[in-house]
Protein backbone atom coordinates (compact mmCIF):
# COMPACT_ATOMS: atom_id res chain seq x y z
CA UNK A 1 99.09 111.46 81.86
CA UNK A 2 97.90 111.81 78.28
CA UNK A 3 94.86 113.21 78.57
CA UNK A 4 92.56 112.44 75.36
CA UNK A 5 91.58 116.20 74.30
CA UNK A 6 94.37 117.76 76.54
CA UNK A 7 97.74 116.16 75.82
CA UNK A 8 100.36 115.49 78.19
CA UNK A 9 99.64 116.59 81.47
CA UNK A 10 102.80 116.38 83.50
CA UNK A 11 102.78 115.89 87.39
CA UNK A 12 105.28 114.69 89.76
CA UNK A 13 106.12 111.28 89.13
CA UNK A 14 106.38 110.12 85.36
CA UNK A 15 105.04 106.32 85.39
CA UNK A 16 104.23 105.96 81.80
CA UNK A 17 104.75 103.03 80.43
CA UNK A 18 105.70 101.20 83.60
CA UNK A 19 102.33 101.16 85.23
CA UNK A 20 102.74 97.21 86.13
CA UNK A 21 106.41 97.77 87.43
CA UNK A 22 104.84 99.96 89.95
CA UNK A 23 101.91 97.84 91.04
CA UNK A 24 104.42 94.45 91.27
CA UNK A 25 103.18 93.02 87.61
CA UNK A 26 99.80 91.95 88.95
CA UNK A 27 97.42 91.24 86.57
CA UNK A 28 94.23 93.56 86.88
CA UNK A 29 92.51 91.80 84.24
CA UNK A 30 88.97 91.17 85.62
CA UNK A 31 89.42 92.18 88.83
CA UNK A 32 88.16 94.43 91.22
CA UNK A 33 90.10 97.31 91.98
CA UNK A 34 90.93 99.76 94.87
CA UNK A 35 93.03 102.58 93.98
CA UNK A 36 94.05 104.37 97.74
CA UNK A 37 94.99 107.91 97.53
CA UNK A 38 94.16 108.73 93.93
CA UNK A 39 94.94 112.06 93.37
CA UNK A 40 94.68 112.59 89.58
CA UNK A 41 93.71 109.51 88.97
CA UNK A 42 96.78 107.90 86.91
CA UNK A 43 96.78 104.01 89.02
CA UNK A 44 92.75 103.77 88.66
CA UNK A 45 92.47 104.59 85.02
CA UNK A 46 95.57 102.32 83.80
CA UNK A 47 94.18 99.80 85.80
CA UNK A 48 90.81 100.28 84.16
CA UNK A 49 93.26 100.46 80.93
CA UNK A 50 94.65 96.90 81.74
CA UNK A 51 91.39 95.38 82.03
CA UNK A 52 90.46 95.43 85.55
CA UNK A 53 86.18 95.26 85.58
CA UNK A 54 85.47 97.21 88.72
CA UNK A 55 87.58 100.26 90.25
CA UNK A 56 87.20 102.11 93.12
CA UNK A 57 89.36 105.62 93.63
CA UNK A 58 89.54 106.84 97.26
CA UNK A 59 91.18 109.81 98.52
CA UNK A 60 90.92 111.99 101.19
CA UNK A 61 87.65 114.06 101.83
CA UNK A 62 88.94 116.75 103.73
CA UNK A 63 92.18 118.86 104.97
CA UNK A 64 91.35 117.43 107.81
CA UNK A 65 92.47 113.99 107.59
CA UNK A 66 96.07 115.19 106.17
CA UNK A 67 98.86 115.15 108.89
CA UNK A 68 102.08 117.38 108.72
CA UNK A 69 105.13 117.94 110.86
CA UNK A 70 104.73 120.04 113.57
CA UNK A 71 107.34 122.85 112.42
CA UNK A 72 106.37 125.68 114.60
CA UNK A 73 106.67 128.43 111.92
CA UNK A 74 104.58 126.86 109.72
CA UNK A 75 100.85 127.62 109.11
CA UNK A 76 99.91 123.90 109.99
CA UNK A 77 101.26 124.86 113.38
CA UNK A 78 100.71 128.32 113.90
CA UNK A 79 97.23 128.57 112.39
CA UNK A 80 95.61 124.99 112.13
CA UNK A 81 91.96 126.66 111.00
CA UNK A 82 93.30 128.48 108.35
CA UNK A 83 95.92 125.93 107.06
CA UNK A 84 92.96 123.39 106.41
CA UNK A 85 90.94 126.08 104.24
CA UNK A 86 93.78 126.98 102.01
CA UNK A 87 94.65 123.06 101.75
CA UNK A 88 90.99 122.23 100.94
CA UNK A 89 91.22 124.23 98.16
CA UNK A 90 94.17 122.15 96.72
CA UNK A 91 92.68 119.46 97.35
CA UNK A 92 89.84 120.62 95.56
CA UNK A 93 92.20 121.33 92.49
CA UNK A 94 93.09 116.83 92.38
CA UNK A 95 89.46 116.38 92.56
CA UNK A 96 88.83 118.40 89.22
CA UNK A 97 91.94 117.26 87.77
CA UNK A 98 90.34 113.60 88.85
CA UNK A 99 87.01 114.36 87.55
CA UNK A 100 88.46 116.32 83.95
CA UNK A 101 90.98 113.30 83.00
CA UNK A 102 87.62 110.73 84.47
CA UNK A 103 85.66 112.61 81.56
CA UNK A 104 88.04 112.69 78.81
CA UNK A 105 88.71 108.75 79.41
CA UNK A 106 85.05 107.94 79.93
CA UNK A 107 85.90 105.82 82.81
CA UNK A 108 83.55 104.14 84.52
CA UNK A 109 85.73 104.36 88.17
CA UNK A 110 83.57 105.11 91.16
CA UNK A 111 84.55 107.16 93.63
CA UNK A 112 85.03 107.39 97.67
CA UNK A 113 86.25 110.48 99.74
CA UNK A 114 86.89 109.55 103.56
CA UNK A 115 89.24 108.56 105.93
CA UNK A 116 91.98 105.82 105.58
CA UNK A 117 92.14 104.83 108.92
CA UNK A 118 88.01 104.33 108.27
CA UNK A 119 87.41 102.52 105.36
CA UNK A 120 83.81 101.77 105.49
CA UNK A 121 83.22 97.42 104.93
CA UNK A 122 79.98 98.25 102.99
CA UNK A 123 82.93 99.27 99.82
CA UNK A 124 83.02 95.71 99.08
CA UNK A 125 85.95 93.37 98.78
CA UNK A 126 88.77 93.99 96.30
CA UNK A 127 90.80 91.78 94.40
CA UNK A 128 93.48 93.96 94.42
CA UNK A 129 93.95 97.08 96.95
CA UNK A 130 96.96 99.30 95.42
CA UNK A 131 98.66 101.91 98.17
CA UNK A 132 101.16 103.72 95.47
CA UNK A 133 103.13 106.02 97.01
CA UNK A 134 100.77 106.87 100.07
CA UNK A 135 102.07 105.22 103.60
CA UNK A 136 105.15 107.44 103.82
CA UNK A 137 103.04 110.44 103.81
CA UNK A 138 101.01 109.25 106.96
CA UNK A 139 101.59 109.39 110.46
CA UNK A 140 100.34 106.00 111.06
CA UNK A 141 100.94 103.51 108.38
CA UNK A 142 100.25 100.36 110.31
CA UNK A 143 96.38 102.07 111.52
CA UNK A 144 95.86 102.78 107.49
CA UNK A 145 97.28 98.82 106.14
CA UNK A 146 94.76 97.73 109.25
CA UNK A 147 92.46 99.52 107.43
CA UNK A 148 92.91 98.49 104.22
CA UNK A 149 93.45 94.65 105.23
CA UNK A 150 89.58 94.56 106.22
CA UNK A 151 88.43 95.04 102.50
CA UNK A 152 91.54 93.65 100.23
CA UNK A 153 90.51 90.56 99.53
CA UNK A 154 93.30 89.14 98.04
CA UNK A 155 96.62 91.25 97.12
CA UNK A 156 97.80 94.41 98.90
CA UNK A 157 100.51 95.87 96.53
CA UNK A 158 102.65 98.67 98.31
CA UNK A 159 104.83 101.18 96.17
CA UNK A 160 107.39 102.68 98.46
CA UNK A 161 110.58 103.61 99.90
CA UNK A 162 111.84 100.57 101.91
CA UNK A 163 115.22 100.00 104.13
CA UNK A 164 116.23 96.59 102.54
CA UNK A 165 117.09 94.50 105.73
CA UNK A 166 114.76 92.09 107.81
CA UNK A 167 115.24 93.75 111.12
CA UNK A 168 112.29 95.19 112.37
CA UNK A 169 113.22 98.65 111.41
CA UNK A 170 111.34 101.96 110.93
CA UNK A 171 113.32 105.58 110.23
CA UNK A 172 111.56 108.75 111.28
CA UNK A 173 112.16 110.73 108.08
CA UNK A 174 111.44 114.41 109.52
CA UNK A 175 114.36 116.57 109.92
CA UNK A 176 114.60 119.81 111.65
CA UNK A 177 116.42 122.00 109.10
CA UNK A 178 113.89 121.03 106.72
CA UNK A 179 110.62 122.43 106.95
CA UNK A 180 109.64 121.87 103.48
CA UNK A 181 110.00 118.27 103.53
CA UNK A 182 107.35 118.18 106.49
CA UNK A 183 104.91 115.88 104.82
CA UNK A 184 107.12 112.49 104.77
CA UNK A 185 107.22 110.61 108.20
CA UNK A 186 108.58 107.21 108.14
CA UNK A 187 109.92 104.18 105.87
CA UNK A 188 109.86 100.74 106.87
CA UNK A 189 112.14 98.17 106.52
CA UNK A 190 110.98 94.86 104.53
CA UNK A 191 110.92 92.69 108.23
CA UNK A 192 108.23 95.31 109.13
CA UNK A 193 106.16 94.77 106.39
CA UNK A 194 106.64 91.37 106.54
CA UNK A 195 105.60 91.07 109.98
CA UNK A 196 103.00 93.58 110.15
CA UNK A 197 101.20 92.47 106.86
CA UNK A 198 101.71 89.02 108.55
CA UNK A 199 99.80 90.02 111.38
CA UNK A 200 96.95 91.09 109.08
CA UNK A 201 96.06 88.03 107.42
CA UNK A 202 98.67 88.53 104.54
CA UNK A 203 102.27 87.33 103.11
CA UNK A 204 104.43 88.79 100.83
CA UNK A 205 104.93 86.79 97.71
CA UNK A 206 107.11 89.41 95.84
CA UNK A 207 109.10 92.40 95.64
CA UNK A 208 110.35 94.50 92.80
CA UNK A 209 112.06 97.30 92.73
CA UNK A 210 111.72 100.43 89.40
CA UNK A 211 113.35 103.56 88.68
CA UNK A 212 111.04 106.24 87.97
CA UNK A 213 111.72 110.11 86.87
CA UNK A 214 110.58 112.64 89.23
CA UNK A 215 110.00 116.16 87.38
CA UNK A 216 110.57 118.56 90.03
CA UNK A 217 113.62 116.80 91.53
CA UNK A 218 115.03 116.18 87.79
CA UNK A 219 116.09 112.48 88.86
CA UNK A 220 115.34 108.95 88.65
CA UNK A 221 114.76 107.66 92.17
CA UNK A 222 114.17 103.55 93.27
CA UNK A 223 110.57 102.55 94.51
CA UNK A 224 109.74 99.56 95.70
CA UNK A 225 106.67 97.65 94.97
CA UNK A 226 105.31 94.99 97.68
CA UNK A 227 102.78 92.70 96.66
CA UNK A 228 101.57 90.61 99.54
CA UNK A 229 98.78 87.98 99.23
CA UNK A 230 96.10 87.50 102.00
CA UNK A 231 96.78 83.75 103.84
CA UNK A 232 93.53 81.67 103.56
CA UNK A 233 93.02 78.79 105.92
C-alpha cells in the first residue's frame, strides 16, 4: 500500500492498481462492505476508496482460531501453548499495521475480531462479502462460506486458486517434504464452488481470472476471482 505519511509499504501480494480485477469488477459504490480476513487492511480501504458507504474488516481474534499442518517437528505440533503466544504476537503486528494505515487514510471501516466459522448475524447484512485470498488457508472452507452465506446479502466474491474443471474436485495441498508450506490445505475445483455456493442460497454469475506479483516468490502467479450472487425466490 501507499500509505499517506509513510510511502510504499510493500507486503506479499502487490494488487495496486488492479483492486477490481481481484474482487470480479463489482461495483462497491454505495454498498455495504465485508472485508474477511483483513490483515493490513488493503481490500477494505480500496473498497472504501471506490465508494463503498459502509465497511466492515474482520479477522481473526486469536492464535487460536488459525489451523496448521500437523508436521510433527514443528512448534504447532510439538508445543501447541507456546506456538499460539508467539503467533498472537504476529498477529498483533497486522492489527497495528491495520490500525496505522486506518489512521493515515482516515477511514471510517469498523472493525470485528472473531471466528469465521462464527460470524455473529447481529453484523448486519452486506452487499458485498469479499473472501480474498483466505479459504485455502483454512481447514474447512465449506464451514467458513456457510458462515459467511448467513450475512452476504447479495454477492460473495472469492479470490483464489481454483482447478478449472466441473468435476466435483478438491486437492489436499499439504505435502510431506514441505513443512514450510504447512499453512495451505486445499483448492477447489469450479463444480465445487458451484455446487456448494449453490447449496447456500447462491450462483455464480462470473469468473475472472488476474496475474498478480508476489514479492517474496519474485513471480506473477494466476488468481481467480468468483463472484456468485445469492438466488432470491
Amino acid at each position: 500500500m501507499e500509505i499517506p505519511g509513510y510511502g510504499l509499504q510493500a507486503g506479499r501480494w502487490d494488487l495496486k492498481g488492479k483492486f477490481l480485477d481481484y474482487i470480479g469488477h463489482l461495483d462497491c459504490k454505495g454498498k455495504r462492505v465485508l472485508d474477511v480476513g483483513c490483515a493490513s487492511g488493503f481490500l477494505s480501504f480500496s473498497s472504501e476508496e471506490y465508494g463503498a458507504e459502509d465497511v466492515v474488516s474482520f479477522d481473526m481474534d486469536s492464535a487460536k482460531r488459525q489451523h496448521l499442518l500437523p508436521f510433527h517437528d514443528k512448534p504447532y505440533y510439538l508445543d501447541y501453548d507456546t506456538w499460539v503466544q508467539t503467533q498472537n504476537a504476529f498477529i498483533e503486528q497486522w492489527k497495528n499495521a491495520y490500525w496505522l494505515a486506518h489512521r493515515a487514510f482516515r477511514s471510517t471501516a469498523k472493525v470485528y475480531y472473531g471466528d469465521i466459522y462464527a460470524l455473529p448475524e447481529q453484523l448486519g447484512g452486506f452487499d458485498i462479502v469479499i473472501l480474498g485470498a483466505i479459504l485455502e488457508h483454512l481447514s474447512d472452507p465449506i464451514r467458513a462460506l456457510t458462515s459467511v452465506s448467513r450475512i452476504a446479502s447479495s454477492m460473495i466474491v472469492i479470490n483464489t486458486e481454483v482447478l478449472e474443471t466441473e468435476d466435483r474436485i478438491a486437492r489436499f495441498d499439504g505435502d510431506a517434504s514441505r513443512p514450510d508450506f504447512d499453512y495451505v490445505f486445499w483448492t477447489y475445483s469450479v463444480g465445487t464452488y458451484r455446487h456448494v455456493l449453490r447449496m447456500l442460497g447462491f450462483e455464480i454469475i462470473r469468473i475472472t481470472k488476474q496475474d498478480y506479483r508476489h514479492t517474496l516468490l519474485e513471480g506473477l502467479y494466476p488468481r481467480t476471482a468468483i463472484v456468485a450472487r445469492r438466488i432470491h425466490g
